[in-house]
N, C-alpha and C. Protein backbone atom coordinates (compact mmCIF):
# COMPACT_ATOMS: atom_id res chain seq x y z
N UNK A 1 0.86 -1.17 0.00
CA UNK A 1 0.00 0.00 0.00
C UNK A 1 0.90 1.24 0.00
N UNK A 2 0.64 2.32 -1.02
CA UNK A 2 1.35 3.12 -0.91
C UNK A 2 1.33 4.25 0.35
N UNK A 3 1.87 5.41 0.23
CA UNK A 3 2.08 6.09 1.40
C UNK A 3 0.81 7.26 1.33
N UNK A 4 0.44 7.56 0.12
CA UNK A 4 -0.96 7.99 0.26
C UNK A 4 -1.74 7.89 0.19
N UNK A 5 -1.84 5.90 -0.18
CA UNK A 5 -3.19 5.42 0.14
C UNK A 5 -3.45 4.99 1.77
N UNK A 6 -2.44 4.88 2.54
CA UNK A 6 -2.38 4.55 3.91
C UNK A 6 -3.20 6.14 4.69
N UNK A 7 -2.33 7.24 3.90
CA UNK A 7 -3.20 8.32 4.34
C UNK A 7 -4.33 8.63 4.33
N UNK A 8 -4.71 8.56 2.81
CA UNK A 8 -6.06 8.43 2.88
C UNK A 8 -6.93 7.44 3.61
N UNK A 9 -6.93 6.12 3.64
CA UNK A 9 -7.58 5.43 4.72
C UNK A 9 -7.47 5.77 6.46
N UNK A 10 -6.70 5.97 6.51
CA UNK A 10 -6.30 6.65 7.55
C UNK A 10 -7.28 7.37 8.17
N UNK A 11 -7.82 8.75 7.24
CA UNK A 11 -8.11 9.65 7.07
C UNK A 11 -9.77 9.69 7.40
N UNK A 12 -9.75 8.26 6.55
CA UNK A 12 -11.31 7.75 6.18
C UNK A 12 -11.65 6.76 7.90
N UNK A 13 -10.76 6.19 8.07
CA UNK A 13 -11.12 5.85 9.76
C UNK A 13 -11.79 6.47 10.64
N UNK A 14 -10.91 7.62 11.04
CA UNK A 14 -10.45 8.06 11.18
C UNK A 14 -12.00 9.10 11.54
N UNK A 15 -12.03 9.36 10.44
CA UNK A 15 -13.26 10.27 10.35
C UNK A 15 -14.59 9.21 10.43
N UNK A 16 -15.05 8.10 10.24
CA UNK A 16 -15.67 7.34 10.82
C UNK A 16 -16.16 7.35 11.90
N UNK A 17 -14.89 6.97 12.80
CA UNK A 17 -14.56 7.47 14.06
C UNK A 17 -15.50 8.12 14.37
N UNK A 18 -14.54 9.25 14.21
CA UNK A 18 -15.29 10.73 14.57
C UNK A 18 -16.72 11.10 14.64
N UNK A 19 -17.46 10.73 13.52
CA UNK A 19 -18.40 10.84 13.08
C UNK A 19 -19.61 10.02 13.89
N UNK A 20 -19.14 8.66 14.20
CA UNK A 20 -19.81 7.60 15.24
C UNK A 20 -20.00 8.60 16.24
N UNK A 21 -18.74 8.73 17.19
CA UNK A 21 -18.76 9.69 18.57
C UNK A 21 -19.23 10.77 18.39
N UNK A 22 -19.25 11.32 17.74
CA UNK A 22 -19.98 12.67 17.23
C UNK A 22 -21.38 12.69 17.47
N UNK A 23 -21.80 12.28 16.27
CA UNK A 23 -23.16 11.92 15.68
C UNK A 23 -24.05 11.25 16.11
N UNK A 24 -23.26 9.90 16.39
CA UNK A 24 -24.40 9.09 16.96
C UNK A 24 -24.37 8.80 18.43
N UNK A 25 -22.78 8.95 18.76
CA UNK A 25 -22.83 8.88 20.68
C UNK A 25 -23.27 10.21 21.24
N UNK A 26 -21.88 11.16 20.88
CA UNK A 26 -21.68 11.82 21.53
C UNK A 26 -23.02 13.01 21.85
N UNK A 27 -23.74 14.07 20.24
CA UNK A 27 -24.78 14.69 20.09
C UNK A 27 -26.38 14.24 20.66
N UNK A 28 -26.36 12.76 20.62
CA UNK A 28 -28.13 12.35 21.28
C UNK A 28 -27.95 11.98 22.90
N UNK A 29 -26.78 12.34 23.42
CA UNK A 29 -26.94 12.69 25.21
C UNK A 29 -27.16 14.10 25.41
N UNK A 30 -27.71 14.77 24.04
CA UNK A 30 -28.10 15.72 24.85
C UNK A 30 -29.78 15.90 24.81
N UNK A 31 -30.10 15.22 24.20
CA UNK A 31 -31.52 14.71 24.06
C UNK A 31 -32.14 13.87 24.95
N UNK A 32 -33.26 14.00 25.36
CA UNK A 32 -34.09 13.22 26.19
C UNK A 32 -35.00 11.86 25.18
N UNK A 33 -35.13 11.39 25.78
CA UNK A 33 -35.56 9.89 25.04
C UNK A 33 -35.96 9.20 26.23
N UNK A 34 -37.15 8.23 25.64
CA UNK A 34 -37.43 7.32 26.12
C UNK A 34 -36.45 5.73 26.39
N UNK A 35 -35.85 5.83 24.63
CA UNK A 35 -34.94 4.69 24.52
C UNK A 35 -33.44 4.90 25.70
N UNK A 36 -33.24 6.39 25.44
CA UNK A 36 -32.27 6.45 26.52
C UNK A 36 -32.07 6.52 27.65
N UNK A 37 -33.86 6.91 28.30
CA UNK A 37 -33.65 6.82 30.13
C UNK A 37 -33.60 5.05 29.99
N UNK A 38 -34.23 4.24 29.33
CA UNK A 38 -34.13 3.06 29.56
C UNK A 38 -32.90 2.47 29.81
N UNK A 39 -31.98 2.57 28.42
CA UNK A 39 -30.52 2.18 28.37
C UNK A 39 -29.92 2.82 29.75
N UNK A 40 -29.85 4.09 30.08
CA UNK A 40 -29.42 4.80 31.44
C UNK A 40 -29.88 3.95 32.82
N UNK A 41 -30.84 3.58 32.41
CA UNK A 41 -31.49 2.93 34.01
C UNK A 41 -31.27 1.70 34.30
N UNK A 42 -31.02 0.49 32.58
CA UNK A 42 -29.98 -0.52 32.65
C UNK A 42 -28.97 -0.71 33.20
N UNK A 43 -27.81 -0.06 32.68
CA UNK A 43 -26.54 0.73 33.12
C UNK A 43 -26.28 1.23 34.23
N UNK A 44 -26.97 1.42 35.29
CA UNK A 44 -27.05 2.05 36.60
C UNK A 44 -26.92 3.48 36.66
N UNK A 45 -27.10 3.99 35.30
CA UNK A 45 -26.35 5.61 35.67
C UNK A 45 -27.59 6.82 35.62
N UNK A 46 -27.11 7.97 36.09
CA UNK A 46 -28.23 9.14 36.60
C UNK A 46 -28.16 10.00 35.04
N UNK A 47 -29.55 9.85 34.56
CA UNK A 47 -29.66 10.75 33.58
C UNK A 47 -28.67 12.16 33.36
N UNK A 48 -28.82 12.64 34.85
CA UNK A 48 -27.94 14.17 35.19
C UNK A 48 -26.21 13.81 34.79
N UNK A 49 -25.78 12.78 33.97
CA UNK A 49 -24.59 12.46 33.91
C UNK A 49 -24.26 12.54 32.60
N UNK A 50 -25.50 12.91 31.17
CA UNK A 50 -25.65 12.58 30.45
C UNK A 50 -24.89 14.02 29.61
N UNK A 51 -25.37 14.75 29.77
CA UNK A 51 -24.56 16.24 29.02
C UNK A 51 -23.26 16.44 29.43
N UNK A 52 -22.48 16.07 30.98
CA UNK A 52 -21.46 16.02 30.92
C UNK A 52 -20.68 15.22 30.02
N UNK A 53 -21.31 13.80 30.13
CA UNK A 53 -20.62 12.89 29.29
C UNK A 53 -20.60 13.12 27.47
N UNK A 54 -21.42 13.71 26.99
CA UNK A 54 -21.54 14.19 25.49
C UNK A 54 -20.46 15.07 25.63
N UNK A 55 -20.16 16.03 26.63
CA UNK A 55 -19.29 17.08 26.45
C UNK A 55 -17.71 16.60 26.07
N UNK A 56 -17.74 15.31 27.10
CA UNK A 56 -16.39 14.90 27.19
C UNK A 56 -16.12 14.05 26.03
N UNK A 57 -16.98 13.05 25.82
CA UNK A 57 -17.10 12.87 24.58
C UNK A 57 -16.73 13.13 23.62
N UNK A 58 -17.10 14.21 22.96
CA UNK A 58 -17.47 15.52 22.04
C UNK A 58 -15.88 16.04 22.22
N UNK A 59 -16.01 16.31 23.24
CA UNK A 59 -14.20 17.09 23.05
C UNK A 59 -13.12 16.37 22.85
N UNK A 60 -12.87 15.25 23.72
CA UNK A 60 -11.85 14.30 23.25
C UNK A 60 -11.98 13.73 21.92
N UNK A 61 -13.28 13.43 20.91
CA UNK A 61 -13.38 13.66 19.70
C UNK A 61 -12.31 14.67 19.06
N UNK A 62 -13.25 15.52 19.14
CA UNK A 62 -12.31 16.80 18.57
C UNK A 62 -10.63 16.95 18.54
N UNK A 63 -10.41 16.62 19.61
CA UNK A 63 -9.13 16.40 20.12
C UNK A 63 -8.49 15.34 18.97
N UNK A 64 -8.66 14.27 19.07
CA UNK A 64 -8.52 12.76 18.34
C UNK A 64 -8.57 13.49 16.61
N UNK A 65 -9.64 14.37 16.11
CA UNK A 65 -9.94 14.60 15.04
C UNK A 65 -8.49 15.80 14.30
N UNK A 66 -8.05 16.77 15.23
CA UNK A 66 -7.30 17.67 15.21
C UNK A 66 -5.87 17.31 14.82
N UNK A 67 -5.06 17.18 13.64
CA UNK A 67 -3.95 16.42 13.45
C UNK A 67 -2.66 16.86 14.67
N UNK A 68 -2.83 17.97 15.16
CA UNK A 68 -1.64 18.40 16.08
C UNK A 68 -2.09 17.90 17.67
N UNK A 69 -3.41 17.55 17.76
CA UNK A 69 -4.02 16.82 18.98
C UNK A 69 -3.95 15.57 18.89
N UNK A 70 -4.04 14.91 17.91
CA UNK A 70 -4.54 13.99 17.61
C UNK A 70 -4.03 12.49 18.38
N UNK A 71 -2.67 12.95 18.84
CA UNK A 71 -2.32 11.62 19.68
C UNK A 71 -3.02 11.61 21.15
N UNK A 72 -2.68 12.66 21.61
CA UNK A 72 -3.46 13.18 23.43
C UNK A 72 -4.86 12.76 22.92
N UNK A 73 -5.71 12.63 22.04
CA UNK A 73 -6.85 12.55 21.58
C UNK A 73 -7.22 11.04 21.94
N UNK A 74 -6.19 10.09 21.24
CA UNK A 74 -6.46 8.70 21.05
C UNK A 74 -5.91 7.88 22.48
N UNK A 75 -5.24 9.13 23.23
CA UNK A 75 -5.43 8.16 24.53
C UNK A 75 -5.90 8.62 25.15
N UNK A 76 -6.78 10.01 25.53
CA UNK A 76 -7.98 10.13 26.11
C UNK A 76 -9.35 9.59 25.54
N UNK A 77 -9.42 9.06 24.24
CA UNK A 77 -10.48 8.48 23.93
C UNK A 77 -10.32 6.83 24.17
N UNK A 78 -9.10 6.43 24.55
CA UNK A 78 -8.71 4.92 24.64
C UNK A 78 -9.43 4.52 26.65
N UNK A 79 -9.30 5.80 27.42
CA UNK A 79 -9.46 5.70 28.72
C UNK A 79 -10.90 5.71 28.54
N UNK A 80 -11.73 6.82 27.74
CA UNK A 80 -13.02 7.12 27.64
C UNK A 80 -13.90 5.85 27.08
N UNK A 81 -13.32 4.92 25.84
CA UNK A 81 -13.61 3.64 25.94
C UNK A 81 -13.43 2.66 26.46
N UNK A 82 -12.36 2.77 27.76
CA UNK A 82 -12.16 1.65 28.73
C UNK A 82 -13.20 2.12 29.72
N UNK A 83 -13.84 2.77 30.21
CA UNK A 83 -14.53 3.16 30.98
C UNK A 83 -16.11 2.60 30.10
N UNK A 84 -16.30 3.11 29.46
CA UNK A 84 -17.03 2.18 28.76
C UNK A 84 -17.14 0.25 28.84
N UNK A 85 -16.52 -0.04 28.54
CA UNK A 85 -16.09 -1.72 28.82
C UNK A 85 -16.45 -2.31 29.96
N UNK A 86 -16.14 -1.17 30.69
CA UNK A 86 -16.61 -1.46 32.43
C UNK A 86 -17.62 -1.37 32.49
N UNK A 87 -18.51 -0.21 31.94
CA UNK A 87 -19.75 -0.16 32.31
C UNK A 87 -20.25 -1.01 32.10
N UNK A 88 -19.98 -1.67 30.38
CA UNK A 88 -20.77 -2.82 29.65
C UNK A 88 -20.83 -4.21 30.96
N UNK A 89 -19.43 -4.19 31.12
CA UNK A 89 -19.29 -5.54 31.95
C UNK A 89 -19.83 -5.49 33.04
N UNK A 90 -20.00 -4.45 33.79
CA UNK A 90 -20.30 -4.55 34.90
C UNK A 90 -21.79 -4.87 35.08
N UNK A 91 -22.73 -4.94 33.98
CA UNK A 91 -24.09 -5.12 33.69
C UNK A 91 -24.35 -6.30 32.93
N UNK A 92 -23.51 -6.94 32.33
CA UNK A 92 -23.28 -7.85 32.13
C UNK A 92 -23.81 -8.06 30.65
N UNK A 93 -23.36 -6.94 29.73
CA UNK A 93 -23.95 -6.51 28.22
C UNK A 93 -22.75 -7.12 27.94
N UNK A 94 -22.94 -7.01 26.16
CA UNK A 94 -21.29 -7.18 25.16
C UNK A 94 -20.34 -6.26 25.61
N UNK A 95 -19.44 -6.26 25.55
CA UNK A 95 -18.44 -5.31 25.77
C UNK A 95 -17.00 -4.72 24.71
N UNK A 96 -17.22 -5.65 23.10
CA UNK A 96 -16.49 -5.64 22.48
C UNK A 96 -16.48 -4.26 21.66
N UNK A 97 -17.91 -3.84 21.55
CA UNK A 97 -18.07 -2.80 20.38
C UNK A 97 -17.11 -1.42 20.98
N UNK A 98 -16.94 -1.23 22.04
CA UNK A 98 -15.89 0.10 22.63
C UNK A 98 -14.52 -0.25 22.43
N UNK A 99 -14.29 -1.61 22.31
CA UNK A 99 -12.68 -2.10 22.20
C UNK A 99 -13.19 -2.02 20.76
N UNK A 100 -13.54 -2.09 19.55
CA UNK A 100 -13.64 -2.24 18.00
C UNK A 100 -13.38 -0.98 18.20
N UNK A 101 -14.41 0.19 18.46
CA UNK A 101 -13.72 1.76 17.91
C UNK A 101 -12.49 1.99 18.53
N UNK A 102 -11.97 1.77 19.77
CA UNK A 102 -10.69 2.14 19.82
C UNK A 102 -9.35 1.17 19.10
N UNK A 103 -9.94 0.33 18.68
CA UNK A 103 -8.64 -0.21 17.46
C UNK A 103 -8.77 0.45 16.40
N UNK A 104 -10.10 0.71 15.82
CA UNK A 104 -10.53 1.22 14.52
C UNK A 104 -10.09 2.96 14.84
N UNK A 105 -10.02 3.57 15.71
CA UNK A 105 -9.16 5.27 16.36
C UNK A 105 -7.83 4.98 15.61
N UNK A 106 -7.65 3.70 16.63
CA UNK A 106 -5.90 4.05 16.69
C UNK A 106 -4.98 3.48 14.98
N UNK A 107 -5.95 2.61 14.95
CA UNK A 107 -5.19 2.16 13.60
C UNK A 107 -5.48 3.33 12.07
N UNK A 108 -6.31 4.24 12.70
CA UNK A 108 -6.45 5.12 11.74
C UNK A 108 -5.41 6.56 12.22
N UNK A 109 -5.46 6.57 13.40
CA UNK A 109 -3.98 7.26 13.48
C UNK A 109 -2.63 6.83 13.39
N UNK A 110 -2.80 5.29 13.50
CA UNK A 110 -1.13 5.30 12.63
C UNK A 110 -0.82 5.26 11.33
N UNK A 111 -2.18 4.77 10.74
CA UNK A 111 -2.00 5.09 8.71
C UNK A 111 -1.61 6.25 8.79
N UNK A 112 -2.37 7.40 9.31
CA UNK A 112 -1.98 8.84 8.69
C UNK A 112 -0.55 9.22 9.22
N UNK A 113 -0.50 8.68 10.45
CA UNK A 113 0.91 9.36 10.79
C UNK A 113 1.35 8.01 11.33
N UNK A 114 2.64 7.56 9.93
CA UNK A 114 3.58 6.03 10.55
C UNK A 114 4.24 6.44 11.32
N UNK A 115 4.78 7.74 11.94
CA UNK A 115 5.63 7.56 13.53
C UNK A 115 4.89 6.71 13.97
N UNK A 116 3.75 6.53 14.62
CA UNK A 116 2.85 6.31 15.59
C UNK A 116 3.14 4.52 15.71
N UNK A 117 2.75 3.88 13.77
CA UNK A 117 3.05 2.64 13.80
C UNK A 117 4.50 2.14 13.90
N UNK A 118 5.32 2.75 13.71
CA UNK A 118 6.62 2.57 13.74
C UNK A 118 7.10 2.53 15.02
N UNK A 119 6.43 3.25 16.25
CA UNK A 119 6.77 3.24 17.59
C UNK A 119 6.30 1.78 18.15
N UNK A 120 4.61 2.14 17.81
CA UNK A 120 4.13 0.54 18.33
C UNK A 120 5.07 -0.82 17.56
N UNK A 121 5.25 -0.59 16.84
CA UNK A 121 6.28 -1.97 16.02
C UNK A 121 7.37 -1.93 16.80
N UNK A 122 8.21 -1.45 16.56
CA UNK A 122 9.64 -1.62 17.12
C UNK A 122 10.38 -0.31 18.82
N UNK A 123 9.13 0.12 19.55
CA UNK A 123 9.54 0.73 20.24
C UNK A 123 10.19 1.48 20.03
N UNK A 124 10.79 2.45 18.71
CA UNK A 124 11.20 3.46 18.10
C UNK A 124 10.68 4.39 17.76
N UNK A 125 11.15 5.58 17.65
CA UNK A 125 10.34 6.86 16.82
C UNK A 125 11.31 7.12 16.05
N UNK A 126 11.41 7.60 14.90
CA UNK A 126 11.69 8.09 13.56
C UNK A 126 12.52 9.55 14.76
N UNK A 127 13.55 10.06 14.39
CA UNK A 127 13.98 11.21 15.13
C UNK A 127 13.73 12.57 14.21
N UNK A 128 13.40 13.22 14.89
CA UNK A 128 12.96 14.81 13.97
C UNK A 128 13.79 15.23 13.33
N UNK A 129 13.72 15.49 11.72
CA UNK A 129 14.73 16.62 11.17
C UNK A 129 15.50 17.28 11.61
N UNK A 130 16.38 17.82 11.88
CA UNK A 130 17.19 19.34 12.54
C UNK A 130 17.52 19.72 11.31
N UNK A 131 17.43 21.00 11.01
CA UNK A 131 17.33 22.21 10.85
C UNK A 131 19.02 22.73 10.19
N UNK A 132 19.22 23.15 9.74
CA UNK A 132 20.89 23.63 9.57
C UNK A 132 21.07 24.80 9.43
């Protein structure tokens, strides 16, 4: 695969991503629903928890989406879906679909930027240009 088709997929993850947490997680906690006091009252959690959590959501998105954020992004969204996992488990739901987006995050931030895969491979980083 070449180096700007890795980008572009990357890119396309990436924004997937984004778009999931966005769109479909992050934006309908701020909405009231029937389907969602239910899911909330499954889950053990207090409706009043629900706009904070879109916020945080929503921003560590952003963060993740931002190419100069974008690493602080994918491990505050990696904690934000482990916290997730817990919840699932602790209720005794699936718990895989929060571990799928955070592989499907991260593997779309190392297409776009191979430092990232090059570190996870061989515990190396590529060393920065200097300047002359």
């Amino acid at each position: 695969m070449s180096a700007r088709t890795k980008q572009i997929t990357g890119w396309v993850l990436t924004g997937l991503v984004g778009l999931f947490l966005i769109g479909v997680s992050g934006v309908p906690k701020f909405f009231d629903s029937q389907q969602l006091r239910e899911m909330m009252a499954h889950l053990g959690l207090s409706m009043e928890l629900l706009p904070a959590l879109g916020v945080l959501e929503i921003t560590i998105t952003l963060l993740y989406l931002i190419p100069r954020t974008s690493f602080l992004g994918a491990i505050l969204l990696t904690g934000y879906l482990g916290g997730a996992v817990l919840t699932h488990l602790r209720v005794g739901d699936p718990w895989f679909f929060p571990v799928v987006i955070g592989m499907l995050a991260w593997l779309g931030l190392a297409l776009r930027q191979p430092a990232i895969l090059r570190l996870a491979m061989d515990g190396r980083a590529p060393l920065p240009a200097r300047e002359v």
